[in-house]
PDB file of N, CA and C in Angstrom:
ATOM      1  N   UNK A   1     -52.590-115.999 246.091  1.00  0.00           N
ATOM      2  CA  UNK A   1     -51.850-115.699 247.308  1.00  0.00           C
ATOM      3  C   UNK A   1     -52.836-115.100 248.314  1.00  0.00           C
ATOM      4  N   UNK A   2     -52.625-115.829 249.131  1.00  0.00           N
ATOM      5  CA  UNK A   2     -53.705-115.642 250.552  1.00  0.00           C
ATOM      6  C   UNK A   2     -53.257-113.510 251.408  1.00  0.00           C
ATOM      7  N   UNK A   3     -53.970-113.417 252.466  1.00  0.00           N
ATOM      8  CA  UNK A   3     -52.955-112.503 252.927  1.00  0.00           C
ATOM      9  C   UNK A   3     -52.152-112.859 254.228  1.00  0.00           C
ATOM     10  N   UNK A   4     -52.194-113.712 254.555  1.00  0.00           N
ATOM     11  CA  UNK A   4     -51.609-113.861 255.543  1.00  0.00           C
ATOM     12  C   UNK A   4     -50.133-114.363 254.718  1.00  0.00           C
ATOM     13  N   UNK A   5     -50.134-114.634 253.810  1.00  0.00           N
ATOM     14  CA  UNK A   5     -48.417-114.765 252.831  1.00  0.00           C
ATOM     15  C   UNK A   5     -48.034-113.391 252.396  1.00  0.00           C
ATOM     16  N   UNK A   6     -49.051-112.589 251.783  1.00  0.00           N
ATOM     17  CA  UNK A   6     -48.541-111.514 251.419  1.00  0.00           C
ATOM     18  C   UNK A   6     -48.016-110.321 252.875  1.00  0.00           C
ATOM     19  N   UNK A   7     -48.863-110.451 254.057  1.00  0.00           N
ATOM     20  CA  UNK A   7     -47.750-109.664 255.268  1.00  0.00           C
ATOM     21  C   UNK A   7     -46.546-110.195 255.426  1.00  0.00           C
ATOM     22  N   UNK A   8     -46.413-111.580 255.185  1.00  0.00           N
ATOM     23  CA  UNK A   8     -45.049-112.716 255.807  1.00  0.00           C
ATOM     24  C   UNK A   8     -44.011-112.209 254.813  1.00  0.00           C
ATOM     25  N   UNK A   9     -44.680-111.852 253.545  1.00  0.00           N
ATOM     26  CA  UNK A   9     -43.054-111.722 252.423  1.00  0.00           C
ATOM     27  C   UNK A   9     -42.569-110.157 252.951  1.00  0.00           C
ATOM     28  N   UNK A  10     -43.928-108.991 252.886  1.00  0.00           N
ATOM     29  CA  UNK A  10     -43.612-107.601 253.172  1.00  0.00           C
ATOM     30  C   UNK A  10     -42.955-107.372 254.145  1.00  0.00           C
ATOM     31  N   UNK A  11     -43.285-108.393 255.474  1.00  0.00           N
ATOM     32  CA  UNK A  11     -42.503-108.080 256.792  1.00  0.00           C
ATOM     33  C   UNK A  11     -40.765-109.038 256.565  1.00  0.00           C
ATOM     34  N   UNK A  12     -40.723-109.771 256.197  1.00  0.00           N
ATOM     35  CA  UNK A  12     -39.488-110.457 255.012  1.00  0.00           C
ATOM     36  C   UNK A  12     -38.421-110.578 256.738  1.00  0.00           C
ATOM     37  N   UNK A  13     -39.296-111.355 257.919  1.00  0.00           N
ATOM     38  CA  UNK A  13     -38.752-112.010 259.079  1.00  0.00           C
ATOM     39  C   UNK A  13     -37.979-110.948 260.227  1.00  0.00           C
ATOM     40  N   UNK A  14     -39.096-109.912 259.843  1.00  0.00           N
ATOM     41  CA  UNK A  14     -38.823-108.841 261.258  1.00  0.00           C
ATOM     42  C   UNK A  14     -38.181-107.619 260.287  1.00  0.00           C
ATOM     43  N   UNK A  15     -37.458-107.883 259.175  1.00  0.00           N
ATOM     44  CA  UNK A  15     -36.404-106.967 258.769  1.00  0.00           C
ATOM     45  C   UNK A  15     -37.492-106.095 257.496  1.00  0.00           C
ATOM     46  N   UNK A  16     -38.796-106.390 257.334  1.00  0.00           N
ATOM     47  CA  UNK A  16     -39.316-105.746 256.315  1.00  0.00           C
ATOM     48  C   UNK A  16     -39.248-104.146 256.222  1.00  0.00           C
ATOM     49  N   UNK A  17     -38.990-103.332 257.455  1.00  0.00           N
ATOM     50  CA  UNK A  17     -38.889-101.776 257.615  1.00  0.00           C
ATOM     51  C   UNK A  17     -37.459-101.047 257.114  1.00  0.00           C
ATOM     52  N   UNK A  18     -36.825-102.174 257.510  1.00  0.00           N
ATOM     53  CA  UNK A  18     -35.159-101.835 257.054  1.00  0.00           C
ATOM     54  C   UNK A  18     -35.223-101.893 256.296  1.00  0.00           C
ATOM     55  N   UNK A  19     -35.616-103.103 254.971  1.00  0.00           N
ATOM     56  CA  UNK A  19     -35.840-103.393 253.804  1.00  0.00           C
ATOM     57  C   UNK A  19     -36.718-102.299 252.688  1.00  0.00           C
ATOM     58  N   UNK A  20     -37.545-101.888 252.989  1.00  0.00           N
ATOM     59  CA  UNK A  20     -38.830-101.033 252.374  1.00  0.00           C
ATOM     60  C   UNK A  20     -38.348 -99.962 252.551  1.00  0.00           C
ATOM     61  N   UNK A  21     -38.007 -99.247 254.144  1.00  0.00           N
ATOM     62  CA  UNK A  21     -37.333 -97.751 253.953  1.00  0.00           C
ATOM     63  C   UNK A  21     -35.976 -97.959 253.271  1.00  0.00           C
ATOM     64  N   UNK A  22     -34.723 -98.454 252.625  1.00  0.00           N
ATOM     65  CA  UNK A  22     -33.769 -98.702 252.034  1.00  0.00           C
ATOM     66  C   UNK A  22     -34.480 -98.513 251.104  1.00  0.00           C
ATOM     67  N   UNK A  23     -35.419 -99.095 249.975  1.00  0.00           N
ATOM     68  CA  UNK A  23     -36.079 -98.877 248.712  1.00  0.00           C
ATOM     69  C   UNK A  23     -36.281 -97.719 249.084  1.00  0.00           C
ATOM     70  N   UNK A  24     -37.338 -97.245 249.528  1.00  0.00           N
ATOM     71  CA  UNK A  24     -38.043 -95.684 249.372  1.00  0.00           C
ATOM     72  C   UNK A  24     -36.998 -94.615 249.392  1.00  0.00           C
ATOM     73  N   UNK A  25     -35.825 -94.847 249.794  1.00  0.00           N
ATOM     74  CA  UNK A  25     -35.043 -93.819 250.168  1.00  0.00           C
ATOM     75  C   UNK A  25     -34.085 -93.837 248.650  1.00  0.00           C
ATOM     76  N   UNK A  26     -33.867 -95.081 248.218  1.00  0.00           N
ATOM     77  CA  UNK A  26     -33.335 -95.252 246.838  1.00  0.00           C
ATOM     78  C   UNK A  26     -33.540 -94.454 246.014  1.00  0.00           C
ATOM     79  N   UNK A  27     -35.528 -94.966 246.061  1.00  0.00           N
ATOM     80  CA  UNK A  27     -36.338 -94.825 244.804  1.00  0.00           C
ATOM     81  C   UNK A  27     -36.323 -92.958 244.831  1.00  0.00           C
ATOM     82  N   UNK A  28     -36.113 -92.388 246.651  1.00  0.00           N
ATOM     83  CA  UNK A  28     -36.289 -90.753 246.531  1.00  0.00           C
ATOM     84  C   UNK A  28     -35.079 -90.009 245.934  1.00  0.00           C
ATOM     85  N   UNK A  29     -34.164 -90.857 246.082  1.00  0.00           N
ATOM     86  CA  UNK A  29     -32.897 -90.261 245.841  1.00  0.00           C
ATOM     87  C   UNK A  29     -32.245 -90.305 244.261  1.00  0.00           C
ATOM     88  N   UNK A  30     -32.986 -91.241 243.700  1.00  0.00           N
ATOM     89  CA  UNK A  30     -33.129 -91.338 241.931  1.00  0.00           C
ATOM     90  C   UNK A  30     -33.357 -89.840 241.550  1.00  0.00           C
ATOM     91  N   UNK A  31     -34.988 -90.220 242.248  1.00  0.00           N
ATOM     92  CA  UNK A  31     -36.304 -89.149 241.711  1.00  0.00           C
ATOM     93  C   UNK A  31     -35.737 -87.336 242.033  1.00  0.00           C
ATOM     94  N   UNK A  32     -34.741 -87.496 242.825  1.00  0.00           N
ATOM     95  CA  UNK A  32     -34.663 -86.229 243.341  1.00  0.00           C
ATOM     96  C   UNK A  32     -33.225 -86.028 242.256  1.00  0.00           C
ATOM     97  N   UNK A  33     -32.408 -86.878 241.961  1.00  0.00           N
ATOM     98  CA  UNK A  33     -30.815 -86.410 241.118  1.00  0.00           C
ATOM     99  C   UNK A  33     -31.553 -86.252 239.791  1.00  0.00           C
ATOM    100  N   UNK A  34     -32.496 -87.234 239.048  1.00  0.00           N
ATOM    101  CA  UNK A  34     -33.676 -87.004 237.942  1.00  0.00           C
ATOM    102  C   UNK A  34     -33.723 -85.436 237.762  1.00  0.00           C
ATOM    103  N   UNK A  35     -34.926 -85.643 238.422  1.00  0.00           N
ATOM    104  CA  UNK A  35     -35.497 -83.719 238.798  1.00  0.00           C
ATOM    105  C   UNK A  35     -34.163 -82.968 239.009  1.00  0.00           C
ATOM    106  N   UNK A  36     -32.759 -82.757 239.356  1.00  0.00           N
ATOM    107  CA  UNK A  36     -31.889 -82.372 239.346  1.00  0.00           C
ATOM    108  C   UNK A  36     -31.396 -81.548 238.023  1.00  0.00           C
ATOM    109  N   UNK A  37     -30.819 -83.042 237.638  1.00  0.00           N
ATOM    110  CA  UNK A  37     -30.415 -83.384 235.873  1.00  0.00           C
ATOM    111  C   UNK A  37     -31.221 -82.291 235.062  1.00  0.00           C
ATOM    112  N   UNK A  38     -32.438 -82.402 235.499  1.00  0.00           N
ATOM    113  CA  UNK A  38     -33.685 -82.041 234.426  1.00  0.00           C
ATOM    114  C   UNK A  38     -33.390 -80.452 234.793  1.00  0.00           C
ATOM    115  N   UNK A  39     -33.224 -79.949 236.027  1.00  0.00           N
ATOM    116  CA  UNK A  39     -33.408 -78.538 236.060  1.00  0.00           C
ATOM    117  C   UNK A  39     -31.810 -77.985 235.748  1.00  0.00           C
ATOM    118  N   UNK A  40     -30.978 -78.299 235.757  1.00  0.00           N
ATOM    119  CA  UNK A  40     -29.661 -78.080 234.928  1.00  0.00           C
ATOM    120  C   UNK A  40     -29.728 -77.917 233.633  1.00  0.00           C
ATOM    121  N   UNK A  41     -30.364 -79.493 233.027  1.00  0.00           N
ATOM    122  CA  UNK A  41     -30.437 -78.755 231.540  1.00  0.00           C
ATOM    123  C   UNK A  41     -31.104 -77.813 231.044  1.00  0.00           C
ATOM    124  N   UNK A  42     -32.196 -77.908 232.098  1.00  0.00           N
ATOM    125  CA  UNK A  42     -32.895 -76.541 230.942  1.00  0.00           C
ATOM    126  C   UNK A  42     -32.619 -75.251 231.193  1.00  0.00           C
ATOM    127  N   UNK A  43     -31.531 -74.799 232.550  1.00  0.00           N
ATOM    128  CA  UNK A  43     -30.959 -74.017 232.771  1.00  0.00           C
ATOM    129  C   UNK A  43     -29.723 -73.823 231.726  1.00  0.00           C
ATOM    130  N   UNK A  44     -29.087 -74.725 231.257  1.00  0.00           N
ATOM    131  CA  UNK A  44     -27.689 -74.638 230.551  1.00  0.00           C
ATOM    132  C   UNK A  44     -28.294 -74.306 229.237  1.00  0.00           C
ATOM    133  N   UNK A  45     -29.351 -74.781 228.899  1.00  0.00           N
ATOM    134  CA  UNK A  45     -30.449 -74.581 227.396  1.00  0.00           C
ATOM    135  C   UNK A  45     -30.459 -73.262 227.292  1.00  0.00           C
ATOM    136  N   UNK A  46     -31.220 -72.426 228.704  1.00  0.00           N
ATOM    137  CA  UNK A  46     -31.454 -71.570 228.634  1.00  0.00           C
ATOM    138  C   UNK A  46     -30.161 -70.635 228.674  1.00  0.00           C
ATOM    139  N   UNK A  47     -29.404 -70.506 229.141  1.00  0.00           N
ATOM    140  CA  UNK A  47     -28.225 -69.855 229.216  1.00  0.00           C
ATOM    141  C   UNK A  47     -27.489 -69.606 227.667  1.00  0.00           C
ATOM    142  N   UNK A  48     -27.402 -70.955 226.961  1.00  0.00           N
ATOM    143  CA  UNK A  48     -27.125 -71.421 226.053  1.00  0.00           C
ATOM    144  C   UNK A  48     -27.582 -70.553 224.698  1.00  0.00           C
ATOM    145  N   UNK A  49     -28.821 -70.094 224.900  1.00  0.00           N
ATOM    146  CA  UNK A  49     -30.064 -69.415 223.899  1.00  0.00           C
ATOM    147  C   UNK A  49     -29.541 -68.042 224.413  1.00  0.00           C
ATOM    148  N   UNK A  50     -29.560 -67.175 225.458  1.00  0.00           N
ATOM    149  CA  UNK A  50     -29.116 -66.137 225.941  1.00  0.00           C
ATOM    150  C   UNK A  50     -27.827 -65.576 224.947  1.00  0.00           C
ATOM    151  N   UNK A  51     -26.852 -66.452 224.731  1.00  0.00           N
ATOM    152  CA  UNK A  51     -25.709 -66.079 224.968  1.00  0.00           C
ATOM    153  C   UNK A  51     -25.649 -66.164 223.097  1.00  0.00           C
ATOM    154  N   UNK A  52     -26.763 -67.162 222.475  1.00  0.00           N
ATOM    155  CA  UNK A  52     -26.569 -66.885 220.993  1.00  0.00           C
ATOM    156  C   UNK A  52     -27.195 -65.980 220.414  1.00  0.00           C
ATOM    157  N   UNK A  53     -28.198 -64.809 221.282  1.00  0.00           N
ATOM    158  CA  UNK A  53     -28.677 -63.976 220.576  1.00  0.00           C
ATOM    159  C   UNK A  53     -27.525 -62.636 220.582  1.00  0.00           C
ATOM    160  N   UNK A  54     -27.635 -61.849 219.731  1.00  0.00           N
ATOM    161  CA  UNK A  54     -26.403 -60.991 218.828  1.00  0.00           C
ATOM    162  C   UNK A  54     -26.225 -59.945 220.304  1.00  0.00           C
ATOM    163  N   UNK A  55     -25.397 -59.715 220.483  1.00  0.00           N
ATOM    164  CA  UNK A  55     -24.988 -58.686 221.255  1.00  0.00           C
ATOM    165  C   UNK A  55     -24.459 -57.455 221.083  1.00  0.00           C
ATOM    166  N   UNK A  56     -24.801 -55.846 221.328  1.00  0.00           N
ATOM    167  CA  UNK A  56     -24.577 -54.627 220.737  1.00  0.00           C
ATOM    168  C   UNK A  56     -23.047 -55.130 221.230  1.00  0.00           C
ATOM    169  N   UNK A  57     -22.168 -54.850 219.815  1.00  0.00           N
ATOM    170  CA  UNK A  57     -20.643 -54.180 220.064  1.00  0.00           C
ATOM    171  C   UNK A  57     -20.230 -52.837 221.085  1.00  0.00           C
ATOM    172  N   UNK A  58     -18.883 -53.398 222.123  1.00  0.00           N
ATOM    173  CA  UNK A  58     -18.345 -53.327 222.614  1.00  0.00           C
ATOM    174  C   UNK A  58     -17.327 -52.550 222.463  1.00  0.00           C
ATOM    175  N   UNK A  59     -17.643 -50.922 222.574  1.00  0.00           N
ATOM    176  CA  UNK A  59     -16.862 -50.019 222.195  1.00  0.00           C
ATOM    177  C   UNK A  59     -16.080 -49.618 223.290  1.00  0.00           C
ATOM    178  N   UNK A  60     -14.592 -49.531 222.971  1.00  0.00           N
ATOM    179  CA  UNK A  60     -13.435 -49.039 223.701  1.00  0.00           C
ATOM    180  C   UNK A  60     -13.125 -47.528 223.897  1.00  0.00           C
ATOM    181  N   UNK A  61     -12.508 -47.208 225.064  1.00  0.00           N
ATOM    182  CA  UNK A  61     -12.650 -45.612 225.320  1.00  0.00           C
ATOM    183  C   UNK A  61     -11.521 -45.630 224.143  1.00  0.00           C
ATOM    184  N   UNK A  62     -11.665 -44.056 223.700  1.00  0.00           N
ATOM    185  CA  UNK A  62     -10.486 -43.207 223.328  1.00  0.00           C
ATOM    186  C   UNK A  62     -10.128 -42.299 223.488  1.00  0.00           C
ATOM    187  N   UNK A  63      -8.628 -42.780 223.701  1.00  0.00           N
ATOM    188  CA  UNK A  63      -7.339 -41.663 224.528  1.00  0.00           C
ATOM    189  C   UNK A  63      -7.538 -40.229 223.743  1.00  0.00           C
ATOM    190  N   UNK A  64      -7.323 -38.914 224.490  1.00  0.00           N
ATOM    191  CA  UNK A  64      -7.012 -38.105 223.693  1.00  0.00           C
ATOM    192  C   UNK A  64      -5.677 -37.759 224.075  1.00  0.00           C
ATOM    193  N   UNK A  65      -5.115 -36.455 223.332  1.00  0.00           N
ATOM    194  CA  UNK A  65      -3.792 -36.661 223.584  1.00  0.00           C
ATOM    195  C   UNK A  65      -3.588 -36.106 225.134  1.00  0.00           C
ATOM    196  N   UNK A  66      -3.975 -35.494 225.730  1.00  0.00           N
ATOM    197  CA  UNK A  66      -4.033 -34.569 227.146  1.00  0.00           C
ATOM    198  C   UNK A  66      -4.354 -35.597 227.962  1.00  0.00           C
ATOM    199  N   UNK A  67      -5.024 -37.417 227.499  1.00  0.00           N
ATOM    200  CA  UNK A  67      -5.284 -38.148 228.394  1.00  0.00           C
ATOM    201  C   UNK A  67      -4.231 -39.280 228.357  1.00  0.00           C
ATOM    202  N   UNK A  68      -3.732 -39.363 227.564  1.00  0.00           N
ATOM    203  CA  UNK A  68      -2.671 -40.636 227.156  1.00  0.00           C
ATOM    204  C   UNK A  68      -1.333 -39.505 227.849  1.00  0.00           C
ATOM    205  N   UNK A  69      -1.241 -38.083 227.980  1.00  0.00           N
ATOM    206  CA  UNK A  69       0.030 -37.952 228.824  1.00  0.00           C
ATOM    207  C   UNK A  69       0.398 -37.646 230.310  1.00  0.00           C
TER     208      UNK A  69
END
């Protein structure tokens, strides 16, 4: 393939900019929900690990009798 075929397909009859920015904007908008996805899970991972290590018990006040009347 010569280059004077390879500008004719890229420019694809005036409309090649419409065409190419539509891809790039695709291909950014994958790459960016991707990288998204990715920083959720390892946030929910991490949250996830937080919440299974043991936690000190949760002691309740107690009433005395001068406070319960």
């Amino acid at each position: 393939m010569n280059t004077p075929d390879l500008l004719s397909w890229l420019a694809m009859g005036g409309y090649g900019l419409y065409v190419w920015g539509s891809v790039g904007m695709c291909a950014a908008a994958l790459a960016a929900e991707l990288l998204s996805l990715r920083a959720q899970r390892r946030a929910l991972i991490a949250q996830l690990a937080a919440e299974e290590a043991p936690a000190a018990p949760v002691r309740q006040p107690v009433l005395t009798r001068q406070e319960a009347a």
